[in-house]
N, C-alpha and C. Protein backbone atom coordinates (compact mmCIF):
# COMPACT_ATOMS: atom_id res chain seq x y z
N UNK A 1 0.86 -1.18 0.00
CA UNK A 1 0.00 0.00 0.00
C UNK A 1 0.90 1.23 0.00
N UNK A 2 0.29 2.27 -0.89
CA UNK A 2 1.77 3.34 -0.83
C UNK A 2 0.99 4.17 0.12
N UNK A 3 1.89 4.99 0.39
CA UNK A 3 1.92 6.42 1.76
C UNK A 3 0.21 7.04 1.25
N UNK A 4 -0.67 7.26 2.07
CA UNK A 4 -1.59 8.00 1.78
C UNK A 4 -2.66 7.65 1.38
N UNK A 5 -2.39 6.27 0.73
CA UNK A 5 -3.69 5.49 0.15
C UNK A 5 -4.34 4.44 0.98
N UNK A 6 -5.74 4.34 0.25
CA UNK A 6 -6.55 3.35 1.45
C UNK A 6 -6.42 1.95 0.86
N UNK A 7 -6.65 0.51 0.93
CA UNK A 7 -6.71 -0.43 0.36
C UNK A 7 -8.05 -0.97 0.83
N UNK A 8 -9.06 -1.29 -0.15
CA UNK A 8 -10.13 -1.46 -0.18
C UNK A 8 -10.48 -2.89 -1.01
N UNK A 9 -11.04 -3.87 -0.58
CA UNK A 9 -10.86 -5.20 -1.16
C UNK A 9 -12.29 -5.49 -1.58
N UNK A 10 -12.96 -5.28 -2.36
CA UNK A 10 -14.15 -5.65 -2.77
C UNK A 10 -14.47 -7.12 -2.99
N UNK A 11 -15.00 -8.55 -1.89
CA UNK A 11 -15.53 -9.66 -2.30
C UNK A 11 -17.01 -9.41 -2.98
N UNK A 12 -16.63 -10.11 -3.96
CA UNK A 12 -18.03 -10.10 -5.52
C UNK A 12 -18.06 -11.72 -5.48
N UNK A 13 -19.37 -11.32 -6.10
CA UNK A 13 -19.79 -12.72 -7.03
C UNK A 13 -20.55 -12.24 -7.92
N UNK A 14 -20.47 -12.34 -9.73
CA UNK A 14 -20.88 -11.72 -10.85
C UNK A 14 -22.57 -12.47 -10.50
N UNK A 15 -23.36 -13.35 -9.70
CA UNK A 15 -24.32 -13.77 -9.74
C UNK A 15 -25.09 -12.15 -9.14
N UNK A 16 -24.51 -11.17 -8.28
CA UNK A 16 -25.01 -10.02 -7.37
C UNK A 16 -24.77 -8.86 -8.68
N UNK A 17 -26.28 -8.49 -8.46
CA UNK A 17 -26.57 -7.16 -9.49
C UNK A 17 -25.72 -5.72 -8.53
N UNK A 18 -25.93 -6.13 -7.23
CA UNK A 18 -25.58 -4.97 -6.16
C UNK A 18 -23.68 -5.24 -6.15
N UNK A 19 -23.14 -6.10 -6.60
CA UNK A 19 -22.02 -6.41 -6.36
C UNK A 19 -21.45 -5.25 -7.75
N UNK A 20 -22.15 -5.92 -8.39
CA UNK A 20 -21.58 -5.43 -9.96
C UNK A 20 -21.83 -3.28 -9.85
N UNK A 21 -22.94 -2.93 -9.04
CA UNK A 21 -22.96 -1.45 -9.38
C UNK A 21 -21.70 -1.09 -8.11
N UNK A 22 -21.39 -2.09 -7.18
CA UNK A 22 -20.21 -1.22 -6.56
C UNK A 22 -19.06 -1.52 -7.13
N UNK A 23 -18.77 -2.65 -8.00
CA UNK A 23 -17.94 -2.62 -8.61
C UNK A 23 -17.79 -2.04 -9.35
N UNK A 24 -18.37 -1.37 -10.38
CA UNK A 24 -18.41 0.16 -11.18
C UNK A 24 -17.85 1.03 -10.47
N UNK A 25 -19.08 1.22 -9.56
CA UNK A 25 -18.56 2.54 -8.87
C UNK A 25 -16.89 3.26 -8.32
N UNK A 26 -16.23 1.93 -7.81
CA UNK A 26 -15.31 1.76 -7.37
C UNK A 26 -14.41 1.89 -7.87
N UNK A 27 -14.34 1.11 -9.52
CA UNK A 27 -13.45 1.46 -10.15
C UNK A 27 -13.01 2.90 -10.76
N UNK A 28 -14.85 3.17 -10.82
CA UNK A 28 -14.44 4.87 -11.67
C UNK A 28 -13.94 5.86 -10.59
N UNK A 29 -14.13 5.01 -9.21
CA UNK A 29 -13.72 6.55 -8.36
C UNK A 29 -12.77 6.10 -7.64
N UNK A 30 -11.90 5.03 -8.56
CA UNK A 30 -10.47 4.57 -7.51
C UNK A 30 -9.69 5.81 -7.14
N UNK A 31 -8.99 6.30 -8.66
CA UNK A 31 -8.41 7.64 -8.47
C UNK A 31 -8.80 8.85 -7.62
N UNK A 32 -9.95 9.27 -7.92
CA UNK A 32 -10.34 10.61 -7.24
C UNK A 32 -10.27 9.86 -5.35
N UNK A 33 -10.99 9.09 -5.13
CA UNK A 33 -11.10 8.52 -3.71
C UNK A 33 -9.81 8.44 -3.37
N UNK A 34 -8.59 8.02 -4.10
CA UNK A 34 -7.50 8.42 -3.43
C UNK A 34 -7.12 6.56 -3.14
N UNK A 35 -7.72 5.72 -3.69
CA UNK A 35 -7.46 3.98 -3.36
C UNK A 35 -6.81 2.89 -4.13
N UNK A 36 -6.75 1.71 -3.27
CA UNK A 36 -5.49 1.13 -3.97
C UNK A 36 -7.17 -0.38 -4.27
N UNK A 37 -7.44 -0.79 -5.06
CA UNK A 37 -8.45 -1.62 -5.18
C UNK A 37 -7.86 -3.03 -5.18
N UNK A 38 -8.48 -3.75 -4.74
CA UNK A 38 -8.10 -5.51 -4.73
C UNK A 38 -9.24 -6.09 -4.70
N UNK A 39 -9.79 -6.76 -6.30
CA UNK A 39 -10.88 -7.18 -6.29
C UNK A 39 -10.76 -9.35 -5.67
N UNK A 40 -11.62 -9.36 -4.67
CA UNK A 40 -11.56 -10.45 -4.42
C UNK A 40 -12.91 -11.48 -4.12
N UNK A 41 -12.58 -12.13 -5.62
CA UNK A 41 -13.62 -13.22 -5.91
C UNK A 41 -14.36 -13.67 -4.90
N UNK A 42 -15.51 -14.11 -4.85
CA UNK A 42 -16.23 -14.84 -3.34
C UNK A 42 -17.50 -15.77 -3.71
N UNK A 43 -17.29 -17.04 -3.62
CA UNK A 43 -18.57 -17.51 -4.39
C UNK A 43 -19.75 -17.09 -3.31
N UNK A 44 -20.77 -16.62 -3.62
CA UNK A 44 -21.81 -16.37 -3.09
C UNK A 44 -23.06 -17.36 -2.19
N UNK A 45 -22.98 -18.54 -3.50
CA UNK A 45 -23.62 -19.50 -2.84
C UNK A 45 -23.21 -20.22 -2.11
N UNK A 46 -21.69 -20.63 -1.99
CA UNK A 46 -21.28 -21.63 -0.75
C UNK A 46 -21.13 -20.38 0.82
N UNK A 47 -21.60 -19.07 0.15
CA UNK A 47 -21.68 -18.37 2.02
C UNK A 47 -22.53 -18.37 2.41
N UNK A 48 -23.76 -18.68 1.30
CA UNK A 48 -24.87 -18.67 1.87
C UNK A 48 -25.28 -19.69 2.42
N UNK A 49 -24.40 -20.77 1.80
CA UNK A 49 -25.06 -22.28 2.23
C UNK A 49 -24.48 -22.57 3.00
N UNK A 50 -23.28 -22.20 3.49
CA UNK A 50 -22.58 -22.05 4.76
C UNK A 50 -23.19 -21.35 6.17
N UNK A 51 -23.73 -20.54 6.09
CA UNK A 51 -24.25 -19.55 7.22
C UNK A 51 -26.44 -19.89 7.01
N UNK A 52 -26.64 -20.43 6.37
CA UNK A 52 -28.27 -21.20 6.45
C UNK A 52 -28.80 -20.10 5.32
N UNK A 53 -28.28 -19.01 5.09
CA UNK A 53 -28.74 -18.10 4.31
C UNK A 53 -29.78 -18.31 2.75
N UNK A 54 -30.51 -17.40 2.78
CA UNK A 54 -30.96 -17.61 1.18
C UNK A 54 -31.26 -16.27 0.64
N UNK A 55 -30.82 -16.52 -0.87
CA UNK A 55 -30.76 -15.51 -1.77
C UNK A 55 -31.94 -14.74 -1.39
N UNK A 56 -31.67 -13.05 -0.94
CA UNK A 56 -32.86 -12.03 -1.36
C UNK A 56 -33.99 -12.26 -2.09
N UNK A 57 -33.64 -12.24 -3.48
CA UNK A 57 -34.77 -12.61 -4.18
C UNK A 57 -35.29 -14.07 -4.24
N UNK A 58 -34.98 -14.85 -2.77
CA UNK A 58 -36.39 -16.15 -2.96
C UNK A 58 -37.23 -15.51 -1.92
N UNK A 59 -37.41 -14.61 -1.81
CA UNK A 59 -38.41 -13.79 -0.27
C UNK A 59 -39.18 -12.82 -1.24
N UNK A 60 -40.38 -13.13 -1.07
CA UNK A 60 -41.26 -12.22 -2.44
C UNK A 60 -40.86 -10.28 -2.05
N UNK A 61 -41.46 -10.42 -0.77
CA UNK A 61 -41.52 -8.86 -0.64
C UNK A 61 -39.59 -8.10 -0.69
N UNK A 62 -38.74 -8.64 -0.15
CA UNK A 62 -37.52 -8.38 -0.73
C UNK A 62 -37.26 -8.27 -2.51
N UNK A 63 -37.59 -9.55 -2.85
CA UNK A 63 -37.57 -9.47 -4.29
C UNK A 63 -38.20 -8.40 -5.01
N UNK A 64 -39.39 -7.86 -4.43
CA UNK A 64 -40.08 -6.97 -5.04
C UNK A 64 -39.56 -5.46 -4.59
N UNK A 65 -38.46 -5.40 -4.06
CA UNK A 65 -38.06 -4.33 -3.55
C UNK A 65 -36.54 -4.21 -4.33
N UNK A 66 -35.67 -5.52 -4.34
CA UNK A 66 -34.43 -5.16 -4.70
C UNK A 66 -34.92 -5.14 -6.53
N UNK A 67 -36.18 -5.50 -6.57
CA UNK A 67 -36.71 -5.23 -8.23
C UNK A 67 -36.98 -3.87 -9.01
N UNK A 68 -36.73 -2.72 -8.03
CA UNK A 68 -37.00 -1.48 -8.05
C UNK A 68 -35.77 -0.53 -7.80
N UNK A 69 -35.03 -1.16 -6.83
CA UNK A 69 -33.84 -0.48 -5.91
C UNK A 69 -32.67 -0.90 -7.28
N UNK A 70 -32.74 -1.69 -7.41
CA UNK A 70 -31.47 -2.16 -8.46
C UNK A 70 -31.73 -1.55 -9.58
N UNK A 71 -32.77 -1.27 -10.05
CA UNK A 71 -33.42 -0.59 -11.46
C UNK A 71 -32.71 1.36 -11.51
N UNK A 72 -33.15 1.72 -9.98
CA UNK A 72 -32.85 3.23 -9.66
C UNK A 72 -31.44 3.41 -9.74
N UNK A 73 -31.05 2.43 -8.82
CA UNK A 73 -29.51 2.40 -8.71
C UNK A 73 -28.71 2.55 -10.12
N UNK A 74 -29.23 1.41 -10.97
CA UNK A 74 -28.60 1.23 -12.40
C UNK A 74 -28.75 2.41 -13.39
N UNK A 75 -29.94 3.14 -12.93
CA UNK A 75 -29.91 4.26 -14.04
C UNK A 75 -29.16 5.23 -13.14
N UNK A 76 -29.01 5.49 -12.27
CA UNK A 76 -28.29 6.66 -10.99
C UNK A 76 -27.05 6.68 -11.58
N UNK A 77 -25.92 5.52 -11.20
CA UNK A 77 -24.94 4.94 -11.55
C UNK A 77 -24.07 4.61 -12.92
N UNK A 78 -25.31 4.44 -13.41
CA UNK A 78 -24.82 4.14 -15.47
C UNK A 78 -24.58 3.15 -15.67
N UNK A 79 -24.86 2.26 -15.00
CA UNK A 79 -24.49 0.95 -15.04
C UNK A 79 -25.76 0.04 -16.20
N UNK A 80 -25.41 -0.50 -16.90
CA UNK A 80 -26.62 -1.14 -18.01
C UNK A 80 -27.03 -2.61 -17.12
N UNK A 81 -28.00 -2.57 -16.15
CA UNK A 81 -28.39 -3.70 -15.50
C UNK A 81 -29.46 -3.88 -16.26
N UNK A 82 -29.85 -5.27 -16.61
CA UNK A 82 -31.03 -5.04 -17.32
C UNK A 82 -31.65 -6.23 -16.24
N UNK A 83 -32.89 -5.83 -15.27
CA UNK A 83 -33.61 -6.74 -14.44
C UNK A 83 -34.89 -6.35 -14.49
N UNK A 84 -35.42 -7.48 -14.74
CA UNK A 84 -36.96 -7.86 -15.03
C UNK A 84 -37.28 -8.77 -13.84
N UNK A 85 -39.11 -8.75 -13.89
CA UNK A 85 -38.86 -10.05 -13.02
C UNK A 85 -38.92 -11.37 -12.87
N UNK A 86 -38.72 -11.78 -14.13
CA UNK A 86 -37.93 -12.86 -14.45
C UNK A 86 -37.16 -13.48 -14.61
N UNK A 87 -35.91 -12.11 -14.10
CA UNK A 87 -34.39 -12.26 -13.91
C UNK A 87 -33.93 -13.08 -12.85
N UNK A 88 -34.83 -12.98 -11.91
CA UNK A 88 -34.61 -13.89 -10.11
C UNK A 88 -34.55 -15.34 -10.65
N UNK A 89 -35.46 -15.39 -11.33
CA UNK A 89 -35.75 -16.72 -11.46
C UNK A 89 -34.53 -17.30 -12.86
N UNK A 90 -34.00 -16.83 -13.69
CA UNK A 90 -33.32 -17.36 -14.40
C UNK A 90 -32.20 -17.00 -14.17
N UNK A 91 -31.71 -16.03 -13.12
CA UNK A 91 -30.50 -16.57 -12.89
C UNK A 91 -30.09 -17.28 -11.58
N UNK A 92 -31.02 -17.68 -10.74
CA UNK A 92 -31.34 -18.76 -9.58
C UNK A 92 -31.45 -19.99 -10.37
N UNK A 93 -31.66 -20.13 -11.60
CA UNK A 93 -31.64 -21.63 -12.10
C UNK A 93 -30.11 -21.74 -12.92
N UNK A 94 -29.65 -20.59 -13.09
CA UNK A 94 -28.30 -20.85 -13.60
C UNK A 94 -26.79 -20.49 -12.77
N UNK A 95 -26.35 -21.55 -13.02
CA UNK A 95 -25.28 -21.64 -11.91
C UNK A 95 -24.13 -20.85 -11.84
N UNK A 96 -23.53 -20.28 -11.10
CA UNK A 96 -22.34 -19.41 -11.44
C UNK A 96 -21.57 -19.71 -10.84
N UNK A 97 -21.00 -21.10 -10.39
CA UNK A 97 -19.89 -21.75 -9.76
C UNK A 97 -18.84 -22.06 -10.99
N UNK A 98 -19.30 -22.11 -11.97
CA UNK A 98 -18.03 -22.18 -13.05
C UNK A 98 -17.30 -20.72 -13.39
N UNK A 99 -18.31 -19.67 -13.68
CA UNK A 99 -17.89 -18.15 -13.86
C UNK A 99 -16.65 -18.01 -12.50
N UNK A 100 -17.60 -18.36 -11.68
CA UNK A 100 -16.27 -17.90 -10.83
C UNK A 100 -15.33 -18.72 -9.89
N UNK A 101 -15.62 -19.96 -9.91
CA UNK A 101 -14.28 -20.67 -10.13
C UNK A 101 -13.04 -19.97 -11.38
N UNK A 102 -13.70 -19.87 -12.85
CA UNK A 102 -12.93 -19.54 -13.85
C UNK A 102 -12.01 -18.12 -13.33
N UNK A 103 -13.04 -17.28 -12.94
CA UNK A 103 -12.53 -15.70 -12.10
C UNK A 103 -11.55 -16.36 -11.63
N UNK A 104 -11.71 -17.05 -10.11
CA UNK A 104 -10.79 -17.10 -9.27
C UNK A 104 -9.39 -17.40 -9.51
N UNK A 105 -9.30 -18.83 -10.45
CA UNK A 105 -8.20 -19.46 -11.95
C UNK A 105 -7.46 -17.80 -12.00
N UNK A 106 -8.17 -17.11 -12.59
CA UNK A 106 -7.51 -16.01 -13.42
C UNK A 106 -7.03 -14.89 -12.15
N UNK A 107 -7.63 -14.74 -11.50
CA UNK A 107 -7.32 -14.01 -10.43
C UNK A 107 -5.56 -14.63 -9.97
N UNK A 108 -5.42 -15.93 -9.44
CA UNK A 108 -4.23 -16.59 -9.16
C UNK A 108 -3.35 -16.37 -9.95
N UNK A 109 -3.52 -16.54 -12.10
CA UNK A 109 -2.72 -16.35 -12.60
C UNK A 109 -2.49 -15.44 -12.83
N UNK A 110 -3.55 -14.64 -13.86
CA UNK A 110 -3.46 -13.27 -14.64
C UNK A 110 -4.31 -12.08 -14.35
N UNK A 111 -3.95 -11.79 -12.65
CA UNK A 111 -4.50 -10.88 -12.01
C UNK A 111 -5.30 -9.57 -12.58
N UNK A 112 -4.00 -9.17 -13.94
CA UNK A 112 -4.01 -8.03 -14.61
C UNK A 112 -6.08 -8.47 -15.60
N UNK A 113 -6.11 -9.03 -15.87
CA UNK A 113 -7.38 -9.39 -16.71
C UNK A 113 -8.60 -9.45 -15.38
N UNK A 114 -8.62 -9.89 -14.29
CA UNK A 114 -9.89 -9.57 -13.63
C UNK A 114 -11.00 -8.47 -13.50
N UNK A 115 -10.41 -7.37 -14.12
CA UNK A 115 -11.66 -6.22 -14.12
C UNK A 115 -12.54 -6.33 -15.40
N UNK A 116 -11.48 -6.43 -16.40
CA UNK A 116 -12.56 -6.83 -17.54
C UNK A 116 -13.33 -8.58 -17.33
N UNK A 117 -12.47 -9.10 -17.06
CA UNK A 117 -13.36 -10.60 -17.34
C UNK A 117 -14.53 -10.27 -16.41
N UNK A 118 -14.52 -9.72 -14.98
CA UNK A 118 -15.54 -9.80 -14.13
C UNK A 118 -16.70 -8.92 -14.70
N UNK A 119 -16.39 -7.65 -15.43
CA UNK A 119 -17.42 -7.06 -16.35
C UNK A 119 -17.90 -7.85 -17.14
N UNK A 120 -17.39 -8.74 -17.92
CA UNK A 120 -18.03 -9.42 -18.85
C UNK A 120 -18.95 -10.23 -17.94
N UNK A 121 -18.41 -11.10 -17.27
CA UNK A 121 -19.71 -11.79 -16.75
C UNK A 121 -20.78 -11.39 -16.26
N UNK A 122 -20.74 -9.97 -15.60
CA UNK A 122 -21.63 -9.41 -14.73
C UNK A 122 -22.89 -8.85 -16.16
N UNK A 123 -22.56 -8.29 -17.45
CA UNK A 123 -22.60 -8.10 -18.63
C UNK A 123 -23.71 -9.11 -19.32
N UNK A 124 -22.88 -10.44 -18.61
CA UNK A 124 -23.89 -11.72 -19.27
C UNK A 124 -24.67 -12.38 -18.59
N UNK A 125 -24.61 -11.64 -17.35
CA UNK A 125 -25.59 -12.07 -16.41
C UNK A 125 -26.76 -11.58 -16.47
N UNK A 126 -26.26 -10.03 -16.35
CA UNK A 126 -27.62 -9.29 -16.37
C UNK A 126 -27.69 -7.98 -17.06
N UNK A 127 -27.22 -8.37 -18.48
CA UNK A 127 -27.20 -6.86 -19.26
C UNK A 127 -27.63 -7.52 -20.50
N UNK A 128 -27.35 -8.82 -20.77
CA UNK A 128 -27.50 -10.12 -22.21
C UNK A 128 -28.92 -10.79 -21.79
């Protein structure tokens, strides 16, 4: 960490719409904020299945809230989220233990490529 700067470690999982607008955010305001960024992979579903947890959107009235909040956020932000509400449900049936296993792979080797690859997925999660 050099003299003056903060180090800020963002754990993501490209399956989180909320992961992906702070990961934007973060990046565009590394400089001005004055930070040193370290993006670090986190599969989502083994914390949840670890700690009894379940995804936000399997709880209707949450779902119907982060269905609105993520929409504001995305146009606030500039971020191209595209969520419907049919999005809960198709990407709860599709798995993202390979995306980010693959992340993590690349993270170990070719550190330098994690901001774009993690855009792309977040991209094909919920912008495709």
């Amino acid at each position: 960490v050099r003299m003056g700067r903060t180090l800020v470690e963002l754990f993501y999982d490209v399956v989180s719409p909320y992961a992906w607008l702070g990961f934007e955010v973060l990046c565009r305001y590394q400089h001005i904020w004055n930070i040193d960024l370290r993006f670090r992979p986190a599969f989502l579903g083994g914390i949840m299945q670890a700690t009894g947890n379940k995804p936000p959107a399997m709880l209707p009235k949450r779902a119907e809230y982060i269905l609105k909040d993520v929409k504001r956020m995305a146009k606030y932000y500039q971020v191209p989220v595209q969520i419907s509400e049919d999005a809960f449900q198709r990407i709860l049936a599709t798995s993202n233990l390979g995306a980010m296993r693959f992340i993590t792979a690349l993270d170990m080797t070719q550190p330098q490529y994690l901001e774009p690859l993690s855009r792309e997925f977040w991209i094909r999660f919920w912008s495709q």
